[in-house]
C-alpha atoms as a PDB file:
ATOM      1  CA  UNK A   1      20.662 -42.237  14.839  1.00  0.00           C
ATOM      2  CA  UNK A   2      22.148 -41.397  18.071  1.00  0.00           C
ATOM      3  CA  UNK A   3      20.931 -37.565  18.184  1.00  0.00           C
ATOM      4  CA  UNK A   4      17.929 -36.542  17.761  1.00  0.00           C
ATOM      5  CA  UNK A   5      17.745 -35.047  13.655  1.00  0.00           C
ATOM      6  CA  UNK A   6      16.509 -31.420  13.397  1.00  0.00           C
ATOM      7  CA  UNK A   7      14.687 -29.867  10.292  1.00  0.00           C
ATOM      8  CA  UNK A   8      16.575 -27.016   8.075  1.00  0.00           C
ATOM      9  CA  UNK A   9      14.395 -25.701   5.045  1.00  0.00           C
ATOM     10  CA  UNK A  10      11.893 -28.464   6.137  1.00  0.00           C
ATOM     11  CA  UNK A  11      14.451 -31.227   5.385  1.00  0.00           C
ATOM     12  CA  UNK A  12      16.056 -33.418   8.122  1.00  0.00           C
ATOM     13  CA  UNK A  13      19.984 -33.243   8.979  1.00  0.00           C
ATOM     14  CA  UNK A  14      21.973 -33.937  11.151  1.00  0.00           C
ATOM     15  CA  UNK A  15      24.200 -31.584  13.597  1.00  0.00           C
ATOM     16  CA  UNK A  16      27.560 -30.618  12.702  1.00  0.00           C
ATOM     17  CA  UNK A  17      30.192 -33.322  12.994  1.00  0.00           C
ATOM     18  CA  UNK A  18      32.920 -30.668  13.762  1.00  0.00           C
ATOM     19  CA  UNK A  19      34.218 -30.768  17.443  1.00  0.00           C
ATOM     20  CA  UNK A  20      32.925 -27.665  18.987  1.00  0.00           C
ATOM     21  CA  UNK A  21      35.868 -26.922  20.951  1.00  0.00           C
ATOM     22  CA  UNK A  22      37.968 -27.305  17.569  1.00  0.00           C
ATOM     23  CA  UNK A  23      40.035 -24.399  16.307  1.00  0.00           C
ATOM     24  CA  UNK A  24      39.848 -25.146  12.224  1.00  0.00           C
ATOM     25  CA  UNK A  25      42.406 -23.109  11.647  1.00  0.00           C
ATOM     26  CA  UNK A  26      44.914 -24.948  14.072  1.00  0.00           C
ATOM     27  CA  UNK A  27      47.966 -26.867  12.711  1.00  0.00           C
ATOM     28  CA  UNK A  28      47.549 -30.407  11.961  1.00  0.00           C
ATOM     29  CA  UNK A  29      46.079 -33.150   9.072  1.00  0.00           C
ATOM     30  CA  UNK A  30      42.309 -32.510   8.043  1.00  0.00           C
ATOM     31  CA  UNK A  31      40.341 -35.664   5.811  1.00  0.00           C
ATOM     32  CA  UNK A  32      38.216 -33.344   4.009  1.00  0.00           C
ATOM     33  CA  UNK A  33      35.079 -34.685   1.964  1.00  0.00           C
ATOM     34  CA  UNK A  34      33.082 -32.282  -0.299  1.00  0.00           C
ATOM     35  CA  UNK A  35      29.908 -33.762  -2.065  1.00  0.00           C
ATOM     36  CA  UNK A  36      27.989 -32.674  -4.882  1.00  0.00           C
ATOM     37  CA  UNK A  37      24.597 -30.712  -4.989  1.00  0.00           C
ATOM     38  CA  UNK A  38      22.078 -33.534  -4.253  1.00  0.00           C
ATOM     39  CA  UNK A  39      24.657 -36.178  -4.912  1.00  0.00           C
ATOM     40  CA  UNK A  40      24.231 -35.756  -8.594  1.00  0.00           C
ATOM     41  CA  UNK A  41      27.242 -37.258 -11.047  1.00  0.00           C
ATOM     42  CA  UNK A  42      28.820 -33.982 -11.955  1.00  0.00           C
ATOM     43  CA  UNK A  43      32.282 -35.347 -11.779  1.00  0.00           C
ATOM     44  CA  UNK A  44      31.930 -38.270 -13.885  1.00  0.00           C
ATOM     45  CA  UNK A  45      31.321 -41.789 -13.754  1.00  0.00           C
ATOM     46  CA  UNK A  46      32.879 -44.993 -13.040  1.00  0.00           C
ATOM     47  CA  UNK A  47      33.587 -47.532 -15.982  1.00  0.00           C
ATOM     48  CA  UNK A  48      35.043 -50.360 -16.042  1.00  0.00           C
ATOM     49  CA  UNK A  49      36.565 -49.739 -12.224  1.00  0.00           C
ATOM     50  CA  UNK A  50      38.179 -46.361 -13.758  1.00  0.00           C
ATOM     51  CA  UNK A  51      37.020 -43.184 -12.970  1.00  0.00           C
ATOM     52  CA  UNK A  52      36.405 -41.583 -16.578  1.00  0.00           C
ATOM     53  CA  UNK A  53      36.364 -37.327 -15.253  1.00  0.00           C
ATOM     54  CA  UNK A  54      33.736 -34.556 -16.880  1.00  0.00           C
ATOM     55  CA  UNK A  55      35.412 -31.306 -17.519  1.00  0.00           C
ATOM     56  CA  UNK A  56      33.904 -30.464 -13.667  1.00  0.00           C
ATOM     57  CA  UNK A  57      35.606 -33.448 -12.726  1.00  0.00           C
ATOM     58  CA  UNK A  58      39.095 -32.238 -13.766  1.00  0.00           C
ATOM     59  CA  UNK A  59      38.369 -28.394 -12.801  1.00  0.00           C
ATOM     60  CA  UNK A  60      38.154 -30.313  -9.297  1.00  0.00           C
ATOM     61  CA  UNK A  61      41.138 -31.830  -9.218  1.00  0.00           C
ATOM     62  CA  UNK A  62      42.770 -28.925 -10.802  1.00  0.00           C
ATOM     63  CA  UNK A  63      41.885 -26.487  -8.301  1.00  0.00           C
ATOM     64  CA  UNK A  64      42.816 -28.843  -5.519  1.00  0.00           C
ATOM     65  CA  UNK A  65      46.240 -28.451  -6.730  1.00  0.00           C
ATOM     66  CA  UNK A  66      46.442 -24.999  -6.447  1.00  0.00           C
ATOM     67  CA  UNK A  67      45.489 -24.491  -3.225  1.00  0.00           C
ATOM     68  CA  UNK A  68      49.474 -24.281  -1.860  1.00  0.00           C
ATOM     69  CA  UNK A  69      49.769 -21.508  -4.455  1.00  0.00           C
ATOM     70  CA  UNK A  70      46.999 -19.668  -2.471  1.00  0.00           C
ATOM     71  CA  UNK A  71      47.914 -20.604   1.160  1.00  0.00           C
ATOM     72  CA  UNK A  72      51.600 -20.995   1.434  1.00  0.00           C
ATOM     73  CA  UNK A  73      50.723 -23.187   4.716  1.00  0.00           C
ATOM     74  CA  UNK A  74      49.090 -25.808   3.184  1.00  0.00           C
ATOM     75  CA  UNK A  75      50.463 -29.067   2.148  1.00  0.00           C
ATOM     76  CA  UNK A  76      48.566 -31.775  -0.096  1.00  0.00           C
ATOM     77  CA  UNK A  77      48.321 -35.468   0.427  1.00  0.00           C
ATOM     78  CA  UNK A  78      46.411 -37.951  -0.964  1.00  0.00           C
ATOM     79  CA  UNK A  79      42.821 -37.204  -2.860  1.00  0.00           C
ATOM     80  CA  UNK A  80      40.420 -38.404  -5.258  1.00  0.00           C
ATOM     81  CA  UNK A  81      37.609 -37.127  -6.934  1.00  0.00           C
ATOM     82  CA  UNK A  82      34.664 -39.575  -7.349  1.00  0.00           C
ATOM     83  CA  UNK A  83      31.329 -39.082  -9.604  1.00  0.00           C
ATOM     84  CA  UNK A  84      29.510 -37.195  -6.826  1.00  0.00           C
ATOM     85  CA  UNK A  85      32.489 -36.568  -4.418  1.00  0.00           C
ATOM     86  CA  UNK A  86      36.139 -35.433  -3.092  1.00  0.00           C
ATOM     87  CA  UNK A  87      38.020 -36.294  -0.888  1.00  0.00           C
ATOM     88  CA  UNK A  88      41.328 -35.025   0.448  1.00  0.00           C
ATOM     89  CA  UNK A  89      43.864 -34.745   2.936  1.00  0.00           C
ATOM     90  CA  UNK A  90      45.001 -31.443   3.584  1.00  0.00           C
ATOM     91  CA  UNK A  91      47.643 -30.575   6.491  1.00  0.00           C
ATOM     92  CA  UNK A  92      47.846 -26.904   6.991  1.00  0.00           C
ATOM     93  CA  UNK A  93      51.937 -26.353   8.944  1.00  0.00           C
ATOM     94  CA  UNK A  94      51.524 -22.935   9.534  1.00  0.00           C
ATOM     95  CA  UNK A  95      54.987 -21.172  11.443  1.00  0.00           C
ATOM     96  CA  UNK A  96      54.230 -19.357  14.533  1.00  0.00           C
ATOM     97  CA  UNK A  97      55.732 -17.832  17.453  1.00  0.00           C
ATOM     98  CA  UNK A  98      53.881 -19.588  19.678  1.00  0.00           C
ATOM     99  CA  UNK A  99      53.041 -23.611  19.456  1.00  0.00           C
ATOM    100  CA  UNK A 100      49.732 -24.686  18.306  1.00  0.00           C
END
């Protein structure tokens, strides 16, 4: 580990990844990775090199595509949902005045 880890709730983590200078809410393609409560297999499992979904699973994916229905902005690419994970590409192309 490159940094030195610090302690939350007497646990050991790591800081933020996020670039501190960052605005979040900026235009522009965002990998986004969501895992589970203590990695546990809420989503499903993996058989036979298919991913076979729990109803959580598919509530996941579901509500990933609604999120343009929410935020006009935001456009979808690729995701997956694994048994203890997400991931997605989300590019938010919000219209301005002014340029990003």
């Amino acid at each position: 580990m490159t940094q030195i880890a610090k302690k939350y709730k007497n646990k050991y983590r790591d800081e933020s990844l996020r670039l501190k200078f960052w605005d979040y809410g900026r235009n522009g393609d965002y990998f986004l990775t969501i895992c589970t409560k203590d990695r546990k297999h809420f989503f499903g499992e993996i058989k036979n090199g298919i991913m076979e979904m729990t109803s959580a699973g598919k509530i996941a994916e579901e509500i990933w595509h609604l999120i343009p229905q929410q935020f006009p902005f935001a456009k979808l690419e690729n995701f997956v949902v694994m048994p203890n994970h997400i991931h997605g590409i989300l590019v938010i192309e919000k219209i301005s005045e002014i340029d990003d």
